[in-house]
Protein backbone atom coordinates (compact mmCIF):
# COMPACT_ATOMS: atom_id res chain seq x y z
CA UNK A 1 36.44 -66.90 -93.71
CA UNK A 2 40.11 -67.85 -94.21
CA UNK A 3 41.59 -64.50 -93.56
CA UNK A 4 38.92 -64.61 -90.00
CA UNK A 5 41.05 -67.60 -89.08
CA UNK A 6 44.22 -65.97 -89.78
CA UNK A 7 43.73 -62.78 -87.96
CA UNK A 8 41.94 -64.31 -85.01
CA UNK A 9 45.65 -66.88 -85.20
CA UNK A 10 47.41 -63.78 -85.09
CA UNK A 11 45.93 -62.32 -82.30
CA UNK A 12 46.21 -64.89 -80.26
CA UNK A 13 50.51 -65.58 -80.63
CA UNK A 14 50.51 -61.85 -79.50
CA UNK A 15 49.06 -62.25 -76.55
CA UNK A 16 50.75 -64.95 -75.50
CA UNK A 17 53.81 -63.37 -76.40
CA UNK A 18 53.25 -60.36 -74.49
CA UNK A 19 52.21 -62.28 -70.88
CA UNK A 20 55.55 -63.97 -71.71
CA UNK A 21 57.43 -60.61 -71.86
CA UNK A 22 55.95 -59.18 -68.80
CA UNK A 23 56.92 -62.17 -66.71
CA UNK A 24 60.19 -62.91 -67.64
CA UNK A 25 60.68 -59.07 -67.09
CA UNK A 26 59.33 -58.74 -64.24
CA UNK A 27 61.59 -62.07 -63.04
CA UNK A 28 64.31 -60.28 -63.92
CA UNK A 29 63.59 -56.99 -62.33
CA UNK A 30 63.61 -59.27 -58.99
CA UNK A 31 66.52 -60.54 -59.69
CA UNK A 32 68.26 -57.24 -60.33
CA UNK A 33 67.15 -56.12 -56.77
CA UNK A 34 67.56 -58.84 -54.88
CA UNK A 35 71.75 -58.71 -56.33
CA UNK A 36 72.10 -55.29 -55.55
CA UNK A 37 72.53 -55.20 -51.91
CA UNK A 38 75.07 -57.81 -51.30
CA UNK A 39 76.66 -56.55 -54.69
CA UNK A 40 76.87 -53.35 -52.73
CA UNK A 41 78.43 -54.97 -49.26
CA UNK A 42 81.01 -57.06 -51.45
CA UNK A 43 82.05 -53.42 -52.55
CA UNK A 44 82.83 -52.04 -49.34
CA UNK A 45 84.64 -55.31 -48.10
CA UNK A 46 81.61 -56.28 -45.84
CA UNK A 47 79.64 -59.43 -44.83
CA UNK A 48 76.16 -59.25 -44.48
CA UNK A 49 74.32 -61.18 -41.72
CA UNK A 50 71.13 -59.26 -41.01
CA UNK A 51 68.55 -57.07 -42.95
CA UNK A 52 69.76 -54.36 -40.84
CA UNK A 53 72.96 -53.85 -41.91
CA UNK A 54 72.07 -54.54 -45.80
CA UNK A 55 70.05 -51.00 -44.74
CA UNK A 56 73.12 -49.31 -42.97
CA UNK A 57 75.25 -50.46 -46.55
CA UNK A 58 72.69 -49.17 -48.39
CA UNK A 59 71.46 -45.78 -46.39
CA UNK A 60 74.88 -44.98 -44.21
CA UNK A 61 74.63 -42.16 -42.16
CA UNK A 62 70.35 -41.57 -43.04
CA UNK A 63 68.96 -41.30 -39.40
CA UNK A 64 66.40 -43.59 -37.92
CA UNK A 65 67.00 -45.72 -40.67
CA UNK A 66 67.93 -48.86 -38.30
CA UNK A 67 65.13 -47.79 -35.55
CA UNK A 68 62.26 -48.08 -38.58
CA UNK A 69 64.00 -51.15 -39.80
CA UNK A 70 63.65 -53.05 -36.57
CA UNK A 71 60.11 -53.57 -34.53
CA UNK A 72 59.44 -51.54 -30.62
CA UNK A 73 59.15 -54.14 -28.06
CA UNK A 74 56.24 -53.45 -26.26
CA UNK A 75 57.22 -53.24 -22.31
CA UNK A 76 56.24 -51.71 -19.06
CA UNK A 77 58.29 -49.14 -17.30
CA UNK A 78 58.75 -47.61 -13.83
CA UNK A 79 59.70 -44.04 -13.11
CA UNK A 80 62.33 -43.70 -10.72
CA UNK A 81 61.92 -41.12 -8.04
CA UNK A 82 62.91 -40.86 -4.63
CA UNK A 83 61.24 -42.71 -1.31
CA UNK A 84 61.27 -43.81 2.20
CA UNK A 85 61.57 -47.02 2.35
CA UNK A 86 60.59 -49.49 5.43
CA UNK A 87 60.81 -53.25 5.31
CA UNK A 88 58.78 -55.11 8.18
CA UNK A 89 58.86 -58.95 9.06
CA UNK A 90 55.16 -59.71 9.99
CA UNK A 91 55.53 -62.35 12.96
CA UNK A 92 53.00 -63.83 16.00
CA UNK A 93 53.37 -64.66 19.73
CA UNK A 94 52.07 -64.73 22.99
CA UNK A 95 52.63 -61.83 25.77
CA UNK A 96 54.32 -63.29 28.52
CA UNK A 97 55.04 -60.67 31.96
CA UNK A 98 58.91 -59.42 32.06
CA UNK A 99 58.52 -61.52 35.84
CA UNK A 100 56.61 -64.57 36.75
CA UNK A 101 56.55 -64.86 40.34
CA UNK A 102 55.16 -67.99 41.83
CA UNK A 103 53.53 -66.82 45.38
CA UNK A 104 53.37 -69.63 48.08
CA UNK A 105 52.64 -69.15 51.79
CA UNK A 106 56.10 -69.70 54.25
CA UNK A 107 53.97 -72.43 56.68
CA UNK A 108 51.68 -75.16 56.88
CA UNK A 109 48.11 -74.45 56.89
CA UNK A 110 44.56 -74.39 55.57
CA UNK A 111 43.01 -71.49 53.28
CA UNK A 112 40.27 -69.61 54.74
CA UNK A 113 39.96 -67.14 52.56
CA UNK A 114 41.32 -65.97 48.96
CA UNK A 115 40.49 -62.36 48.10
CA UNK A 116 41.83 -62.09 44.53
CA UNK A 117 39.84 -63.40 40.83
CA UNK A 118 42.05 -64.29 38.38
CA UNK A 119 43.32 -60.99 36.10
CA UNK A 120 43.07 -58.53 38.83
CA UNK A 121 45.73 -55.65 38.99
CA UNK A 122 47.01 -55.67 42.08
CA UNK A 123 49.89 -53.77 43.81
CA UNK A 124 53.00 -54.37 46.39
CA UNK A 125 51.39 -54.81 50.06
CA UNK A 126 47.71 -55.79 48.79
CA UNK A 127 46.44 -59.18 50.79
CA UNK A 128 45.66 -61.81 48.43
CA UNK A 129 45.12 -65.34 50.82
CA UNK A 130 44.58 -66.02 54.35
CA UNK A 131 45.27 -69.69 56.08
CA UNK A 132 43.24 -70.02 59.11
CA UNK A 133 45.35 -68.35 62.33
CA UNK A 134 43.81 -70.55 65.17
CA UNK A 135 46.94 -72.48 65.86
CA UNK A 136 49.01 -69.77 65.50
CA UNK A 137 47.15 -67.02 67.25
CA UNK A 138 47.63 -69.68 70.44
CA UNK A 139 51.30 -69.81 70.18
CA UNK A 140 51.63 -66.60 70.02
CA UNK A 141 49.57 -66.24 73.19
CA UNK A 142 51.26 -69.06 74.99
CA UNK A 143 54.54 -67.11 74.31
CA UNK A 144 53.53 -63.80 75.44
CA UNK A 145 52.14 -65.91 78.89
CA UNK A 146 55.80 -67.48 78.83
CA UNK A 147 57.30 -63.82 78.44
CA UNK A 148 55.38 -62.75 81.31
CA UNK A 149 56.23 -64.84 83.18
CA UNK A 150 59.62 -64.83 82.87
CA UNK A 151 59.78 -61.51 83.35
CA UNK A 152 57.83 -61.98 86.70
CA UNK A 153 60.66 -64.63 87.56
CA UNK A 154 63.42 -62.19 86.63
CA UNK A 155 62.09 -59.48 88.79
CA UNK A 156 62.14 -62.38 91.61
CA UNK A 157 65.58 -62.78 90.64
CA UNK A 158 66.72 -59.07 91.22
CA UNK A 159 64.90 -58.34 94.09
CA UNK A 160 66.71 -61.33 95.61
CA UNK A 161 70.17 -60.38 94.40
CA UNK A 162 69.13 -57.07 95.84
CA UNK A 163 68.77 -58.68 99.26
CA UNK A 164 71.89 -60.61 99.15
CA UNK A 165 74.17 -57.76 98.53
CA UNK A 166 73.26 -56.16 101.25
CA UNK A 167 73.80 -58.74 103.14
CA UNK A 168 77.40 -59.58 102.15
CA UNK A 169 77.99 -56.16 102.73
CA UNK A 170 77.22 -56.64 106.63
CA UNK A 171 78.71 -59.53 106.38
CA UNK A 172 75.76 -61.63 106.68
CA UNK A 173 76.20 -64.23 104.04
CA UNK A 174 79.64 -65.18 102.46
CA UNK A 175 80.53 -64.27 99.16
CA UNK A 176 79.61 -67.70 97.46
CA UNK A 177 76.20 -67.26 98.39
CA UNK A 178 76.14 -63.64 96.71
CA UNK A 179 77.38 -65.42 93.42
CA UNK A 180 74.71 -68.05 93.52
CA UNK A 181 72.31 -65.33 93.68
CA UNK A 182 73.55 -63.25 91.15
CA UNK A 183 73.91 -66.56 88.38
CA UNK A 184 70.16 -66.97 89.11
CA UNK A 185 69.34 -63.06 88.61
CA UNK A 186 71.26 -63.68 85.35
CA UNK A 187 69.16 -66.81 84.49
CA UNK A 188 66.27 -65.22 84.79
CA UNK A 189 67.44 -62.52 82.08
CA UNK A 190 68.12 -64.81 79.70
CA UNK A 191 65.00 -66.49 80.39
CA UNK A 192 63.25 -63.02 79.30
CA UNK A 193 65.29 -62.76 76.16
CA UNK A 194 64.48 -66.17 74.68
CA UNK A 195 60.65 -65.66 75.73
CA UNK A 196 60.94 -62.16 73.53
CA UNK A 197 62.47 -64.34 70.78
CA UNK A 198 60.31 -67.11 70.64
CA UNK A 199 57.23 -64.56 70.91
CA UNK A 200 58.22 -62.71 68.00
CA UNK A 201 58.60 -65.62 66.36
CA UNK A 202 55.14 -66.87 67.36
CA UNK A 203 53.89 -63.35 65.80
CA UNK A 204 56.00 -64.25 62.74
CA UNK A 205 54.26 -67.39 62.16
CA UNK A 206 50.86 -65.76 62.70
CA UNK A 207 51.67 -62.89 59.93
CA UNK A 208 52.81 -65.60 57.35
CA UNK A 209 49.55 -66.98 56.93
CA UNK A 210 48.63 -63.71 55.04
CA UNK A 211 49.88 -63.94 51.27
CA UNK A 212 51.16 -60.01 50.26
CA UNK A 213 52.04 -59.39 46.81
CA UNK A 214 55.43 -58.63 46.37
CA UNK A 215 55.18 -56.29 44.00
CA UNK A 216 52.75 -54.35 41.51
CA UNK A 217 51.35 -56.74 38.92
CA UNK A 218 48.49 -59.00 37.68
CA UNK A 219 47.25 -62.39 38.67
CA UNK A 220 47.05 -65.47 36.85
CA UNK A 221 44.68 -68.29 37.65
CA UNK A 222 44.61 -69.67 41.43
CA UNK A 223 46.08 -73.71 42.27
CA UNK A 224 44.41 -73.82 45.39
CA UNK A 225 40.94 -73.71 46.61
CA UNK A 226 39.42 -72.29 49.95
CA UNK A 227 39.95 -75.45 53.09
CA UNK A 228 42.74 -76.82 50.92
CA UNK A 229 45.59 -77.73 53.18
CA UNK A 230 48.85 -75.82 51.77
CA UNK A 231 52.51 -76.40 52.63
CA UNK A 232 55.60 -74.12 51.40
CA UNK A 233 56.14 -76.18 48.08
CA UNK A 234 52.11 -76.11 47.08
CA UNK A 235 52.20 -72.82 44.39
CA UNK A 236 48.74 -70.67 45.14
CA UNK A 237 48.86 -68.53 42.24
CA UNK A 238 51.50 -66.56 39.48
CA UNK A 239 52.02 -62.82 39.77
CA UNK A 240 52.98 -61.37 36.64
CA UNK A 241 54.78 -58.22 36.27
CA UNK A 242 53.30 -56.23 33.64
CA UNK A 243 54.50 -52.84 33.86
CA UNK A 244 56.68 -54.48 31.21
CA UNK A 245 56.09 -57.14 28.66
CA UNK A 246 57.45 -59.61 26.70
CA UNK A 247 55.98 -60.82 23.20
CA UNK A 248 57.60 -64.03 23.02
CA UNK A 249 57.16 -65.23 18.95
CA UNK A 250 59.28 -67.59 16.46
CA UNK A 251 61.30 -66.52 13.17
CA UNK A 252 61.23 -69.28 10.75
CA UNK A 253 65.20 -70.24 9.37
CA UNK A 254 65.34 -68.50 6.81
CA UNK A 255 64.34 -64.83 8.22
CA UNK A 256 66.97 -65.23 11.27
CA UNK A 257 69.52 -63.43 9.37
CA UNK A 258 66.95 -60.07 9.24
CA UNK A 259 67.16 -59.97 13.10
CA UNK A 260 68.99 -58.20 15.47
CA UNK A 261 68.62 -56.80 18.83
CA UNK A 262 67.36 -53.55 19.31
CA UNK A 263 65.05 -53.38 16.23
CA UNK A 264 61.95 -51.66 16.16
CA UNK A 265 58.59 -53.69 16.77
CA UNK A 266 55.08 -52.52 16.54
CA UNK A 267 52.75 -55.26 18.47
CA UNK A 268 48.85 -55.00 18.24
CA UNK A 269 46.00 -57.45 19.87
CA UNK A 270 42.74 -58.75 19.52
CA UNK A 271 41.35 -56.89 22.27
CA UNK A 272 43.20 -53.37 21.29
CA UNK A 273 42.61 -53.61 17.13
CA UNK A 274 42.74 -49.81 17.13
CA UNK A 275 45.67 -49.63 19.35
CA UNK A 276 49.74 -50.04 18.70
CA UNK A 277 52.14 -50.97 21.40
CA UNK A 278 56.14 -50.22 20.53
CA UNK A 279 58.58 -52.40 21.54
CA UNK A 280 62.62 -53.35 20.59
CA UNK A 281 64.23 -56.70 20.18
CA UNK A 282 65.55 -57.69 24.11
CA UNK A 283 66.82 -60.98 23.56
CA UNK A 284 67.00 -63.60 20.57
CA UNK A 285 67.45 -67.23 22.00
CA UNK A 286 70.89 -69.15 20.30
CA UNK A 287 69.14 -72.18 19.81
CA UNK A 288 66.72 -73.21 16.68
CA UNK A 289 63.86 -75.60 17.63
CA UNK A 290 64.27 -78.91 16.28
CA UNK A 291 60.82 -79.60 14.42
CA UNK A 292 59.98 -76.43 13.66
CA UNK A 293 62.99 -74.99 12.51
CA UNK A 294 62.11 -71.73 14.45
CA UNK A 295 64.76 -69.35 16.57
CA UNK A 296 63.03 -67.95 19.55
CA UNK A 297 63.10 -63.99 20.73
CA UNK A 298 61.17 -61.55 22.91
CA UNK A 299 60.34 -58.03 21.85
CA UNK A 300 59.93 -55.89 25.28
CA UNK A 301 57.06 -53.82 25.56
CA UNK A 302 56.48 -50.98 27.94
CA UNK A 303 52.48 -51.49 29.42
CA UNK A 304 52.06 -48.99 32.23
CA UNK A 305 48.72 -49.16 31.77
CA UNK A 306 48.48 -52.92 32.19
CA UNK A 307 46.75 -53.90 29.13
CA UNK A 308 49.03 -56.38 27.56
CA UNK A 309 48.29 -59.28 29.90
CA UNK A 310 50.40 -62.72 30.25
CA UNK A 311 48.79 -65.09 27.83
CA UNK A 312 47.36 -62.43 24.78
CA UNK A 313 47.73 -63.26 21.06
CA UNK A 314 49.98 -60.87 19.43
CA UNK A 315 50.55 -60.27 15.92
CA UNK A 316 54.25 -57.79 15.11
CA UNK A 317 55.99 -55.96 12.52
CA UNK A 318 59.73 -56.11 13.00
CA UNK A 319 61.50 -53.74 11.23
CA UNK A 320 64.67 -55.30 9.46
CA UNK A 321 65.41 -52.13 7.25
CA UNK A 322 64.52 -48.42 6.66
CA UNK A 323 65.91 -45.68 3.95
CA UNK A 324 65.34 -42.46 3.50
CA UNK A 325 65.43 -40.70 0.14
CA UNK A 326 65.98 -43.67 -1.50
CA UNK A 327 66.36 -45.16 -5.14
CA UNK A 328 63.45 -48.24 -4.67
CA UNK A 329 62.47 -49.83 -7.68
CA UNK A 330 60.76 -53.06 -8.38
CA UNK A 331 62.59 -56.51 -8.10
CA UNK A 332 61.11 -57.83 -11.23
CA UNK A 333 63.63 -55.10 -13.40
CA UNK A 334 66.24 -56.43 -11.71
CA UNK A 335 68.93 -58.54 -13.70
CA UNK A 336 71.78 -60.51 -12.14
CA UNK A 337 74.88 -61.36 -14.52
CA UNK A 338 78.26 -62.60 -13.96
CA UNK A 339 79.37 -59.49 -12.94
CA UNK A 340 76.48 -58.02 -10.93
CA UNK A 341 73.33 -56.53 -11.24
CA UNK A 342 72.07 -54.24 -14.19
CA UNK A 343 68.78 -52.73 -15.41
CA UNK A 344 67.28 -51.76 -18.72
CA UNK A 345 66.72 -48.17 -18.83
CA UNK A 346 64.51 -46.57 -21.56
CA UNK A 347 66.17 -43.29 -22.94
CA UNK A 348 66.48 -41.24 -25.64
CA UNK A 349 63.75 -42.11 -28.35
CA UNK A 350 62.76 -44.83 -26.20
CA UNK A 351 66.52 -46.72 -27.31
CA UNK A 352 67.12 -49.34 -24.40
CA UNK A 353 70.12 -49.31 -22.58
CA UNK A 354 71.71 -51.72 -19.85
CA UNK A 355 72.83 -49.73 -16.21
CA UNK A 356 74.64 -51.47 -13.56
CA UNK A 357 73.88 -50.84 -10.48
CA UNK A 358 74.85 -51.13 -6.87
CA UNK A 359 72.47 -52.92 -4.90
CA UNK A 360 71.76 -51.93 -1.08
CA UNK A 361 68.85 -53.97 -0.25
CA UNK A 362 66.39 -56.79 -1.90
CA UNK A 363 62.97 -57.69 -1.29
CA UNK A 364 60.68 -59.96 -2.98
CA UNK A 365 59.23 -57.10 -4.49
CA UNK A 366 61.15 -53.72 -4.08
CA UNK A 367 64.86 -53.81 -4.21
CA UNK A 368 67.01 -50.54 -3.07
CA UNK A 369 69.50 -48.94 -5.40
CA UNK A 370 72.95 -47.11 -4.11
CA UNK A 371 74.42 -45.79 -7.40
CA UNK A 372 73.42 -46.42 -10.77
CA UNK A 373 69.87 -44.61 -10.98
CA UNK A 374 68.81 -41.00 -11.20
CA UNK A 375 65.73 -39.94 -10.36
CA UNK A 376 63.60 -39.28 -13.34
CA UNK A 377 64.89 -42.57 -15.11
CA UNK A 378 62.62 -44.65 -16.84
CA UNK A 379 63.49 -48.53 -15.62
CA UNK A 380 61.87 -51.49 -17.84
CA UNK A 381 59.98 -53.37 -15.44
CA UNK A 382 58.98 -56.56 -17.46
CA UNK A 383 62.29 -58.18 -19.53
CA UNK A 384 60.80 -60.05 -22.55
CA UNK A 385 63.75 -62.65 -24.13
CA UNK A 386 64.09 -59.97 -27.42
CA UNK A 387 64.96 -57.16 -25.19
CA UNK A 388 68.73 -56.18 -25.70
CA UNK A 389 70.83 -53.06 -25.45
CA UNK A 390 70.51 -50.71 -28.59
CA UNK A 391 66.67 -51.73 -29.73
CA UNK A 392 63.59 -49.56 -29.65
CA UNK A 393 60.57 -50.61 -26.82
CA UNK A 394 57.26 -49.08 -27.26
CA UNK A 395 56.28 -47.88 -23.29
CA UNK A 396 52.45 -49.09 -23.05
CA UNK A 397 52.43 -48.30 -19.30
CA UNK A 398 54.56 -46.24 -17.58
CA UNK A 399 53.82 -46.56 -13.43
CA UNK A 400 54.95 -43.16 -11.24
CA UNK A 401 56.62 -43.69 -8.23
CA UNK A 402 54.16 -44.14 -5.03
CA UNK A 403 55.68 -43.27 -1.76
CA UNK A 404 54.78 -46.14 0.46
CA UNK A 405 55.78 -46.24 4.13
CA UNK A 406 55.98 -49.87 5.00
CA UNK A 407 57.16 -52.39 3.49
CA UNK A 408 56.30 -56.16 4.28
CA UNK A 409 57.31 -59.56 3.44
């Protein structure tokens, strides 16, 4: 029973002895690894700041040593590739004729008739309103009686003067007498002259109560109404020209700088959806509107068909820029430093590097590269905070270049 104890005693300071060995060993082990690195920098004169180059001490020279030490960003890329490249300012306006013409009769009167509805296409010559002709129709007939009969009077006149020459040349009357006759003969002339006058101005008169379009266009509403009394200053109606047109439309403040005259514009209506009208910048207004901020222009638009009429809702597309065979890549991989603008460019193992690059045009979501991009390059679109020249990115999306035709803000 005794020597049961003893052994069982025995046993048991073993044990413990053993656990005790195998921990303080492997402490020490630890210990012993943990000192060899920096034992190893201290060595070669070197201060180590990062687990990376306790590797380099340790494995100079072994490749992809560093690139297994370090963890892939994960990021999205864009392949570069070349594009045409359009950028279009989306805009509205009205369509306003290239000529508003106000048309007003010359004389007093009253409207008998108006042969035009409002929107008809008219052309140069066509009647459009008639005032009613009875006065005038008698002064012109009073003045053709008054012609008449001063031509009656004149041929009085001669006949007379006729008489008296041949009389002063038998020496029937004296000379004085001849020249009396001859002032009246004279008279009487004159009288026939102003009669002619004042008849064609009678006929005049009658013609100006017809309204005549001046010139090819379309009508806009009527101010006057059939037995309204019109004088010279009352406006019947607006003739707009509209074998041209204007889109009149605003450009908020901070888009004026993208203008300038003789840009392209593409205009489409409400009543034409399937149909595009081209047009240019003709004129941007120098003055900004006070409460809205908004610089003026017109964008002419050839309409030889007449369908663009005064008054329309137009939406446009200016076009501000256009490249072709270009370097376009998106905005968001853009970086702006100090010194410029730079990209990160996945190469070689998918090792990131910084580019700079010369910018030729920005967008809110394409910008165009001069020099610093090849086509083929892979360009980081998304820039996490880790991301840095010389560390490995894992590509889990790589978009291909899509030619698009139009861009728009």
């Amino acid at each position: 029973m005794k020597k049961k104890t003893r052994f069982f005693l025995i046993g048991l300071i073993v044990l413990w002895a053993a656990g005790f060995l195998i921990i303080w060993g492997s402490t020490l082990i630890k210990k012993m690894r943990e000192k060899k690195i920096p034992a190893l920098a201290v060595d070669a004169g070197n201060e180590i700041k990062s687990p990376e180059q306790a590797i380099d001490v340790v494995a100079p020279g072994v490749p992809g040593v560093q690139q297994a030490a370090a963890e892939a960003v994960s990021v999205r890329g864009y392949k570069v590739g070349l594009r045409d490249f359009k950028d279009e300012l989306p805009v509205m306006g009205t369509v306003k004729g290239a000529l508003e013409i106000e048309l007003k009769f010359e004389v007093n009167g009253v409207i008998e008739d108006i042969k035009y509805k409002e929107g008809d296409v008219i052309y140069k010559g066509d009647l459009l309103a008639v005032l009613k002709k009875k006065d005038a129709q008698l002064k012109v007939e009073y003045s053709k009686s008054k012609l008449e009969s001063a031509k009656t009077q004149a041929l009085a006149a001669q006949k007379k003067l006729e008489i008296h020459r041949n009389l002063y040349e038998i020496g029937g009357i004296i000379k004085a007498k001849l020249e009396e006759v001859e002032l009246e003969a004279k008279s009487a002339e004159q009288q026939v002259v102003s009669a002619e006058v004042e008849l064609r101005s009678a006929e005049s008169e009658l013609d100006k109560t017809n309204l005549y379009a001046p010139r090819d266009g379309v009508l806009g509403s009527k101010d006057v109404e059939v037995g309204e009394f019109v004088t010279p200053n009352d406006k019947v109606a607006v003739l707009y020209d509209t074998m041209k047109v204007f889109v009149e439309m605003g450009i908020v403040e901070k888009d004026i700088d993208k203008i300038a005259l003789g840009q392209d514009v593409k205009v489409t209506v409400d009543a034409y959806a399937d149909m595009e009208f081209s047009g240019i910048v003709d004129n941007v207004y120098p003055v900004i509107e006070g409460k809205s901020r908004t610089l003026t222009l017109r964008v002419g638009v050839e309409n030889p068909d007449a369908l663009l009429l005064p008054g329309m809702f137009a939406r446009a597309l200016i076009t501000v820029a256009e490249f072709q065979n270009a370097i376009v890549i998106p905005s968001i991989s853009l970086n702006k430093t100090d010194e410029g603008y730079n990209v990160f460019v996945a190469g070689e193992n998918n090792m990131v590097s910084s580019r700079p690059v010369d910018v030729a045009y920005v967008t809110t979501d394409y910008t165009v590269i001069n020099t610093g991009l090849y086509e083929g390059d892979i360009v980081i679109t998304d820039t996490p905070q880790e991301l840095k020249e010389g560390i490995p990115v894992n590509l889990i999306e790589i978009q291909e270049n899509v030619q698009e035709e139009e861009v728009t803000d």
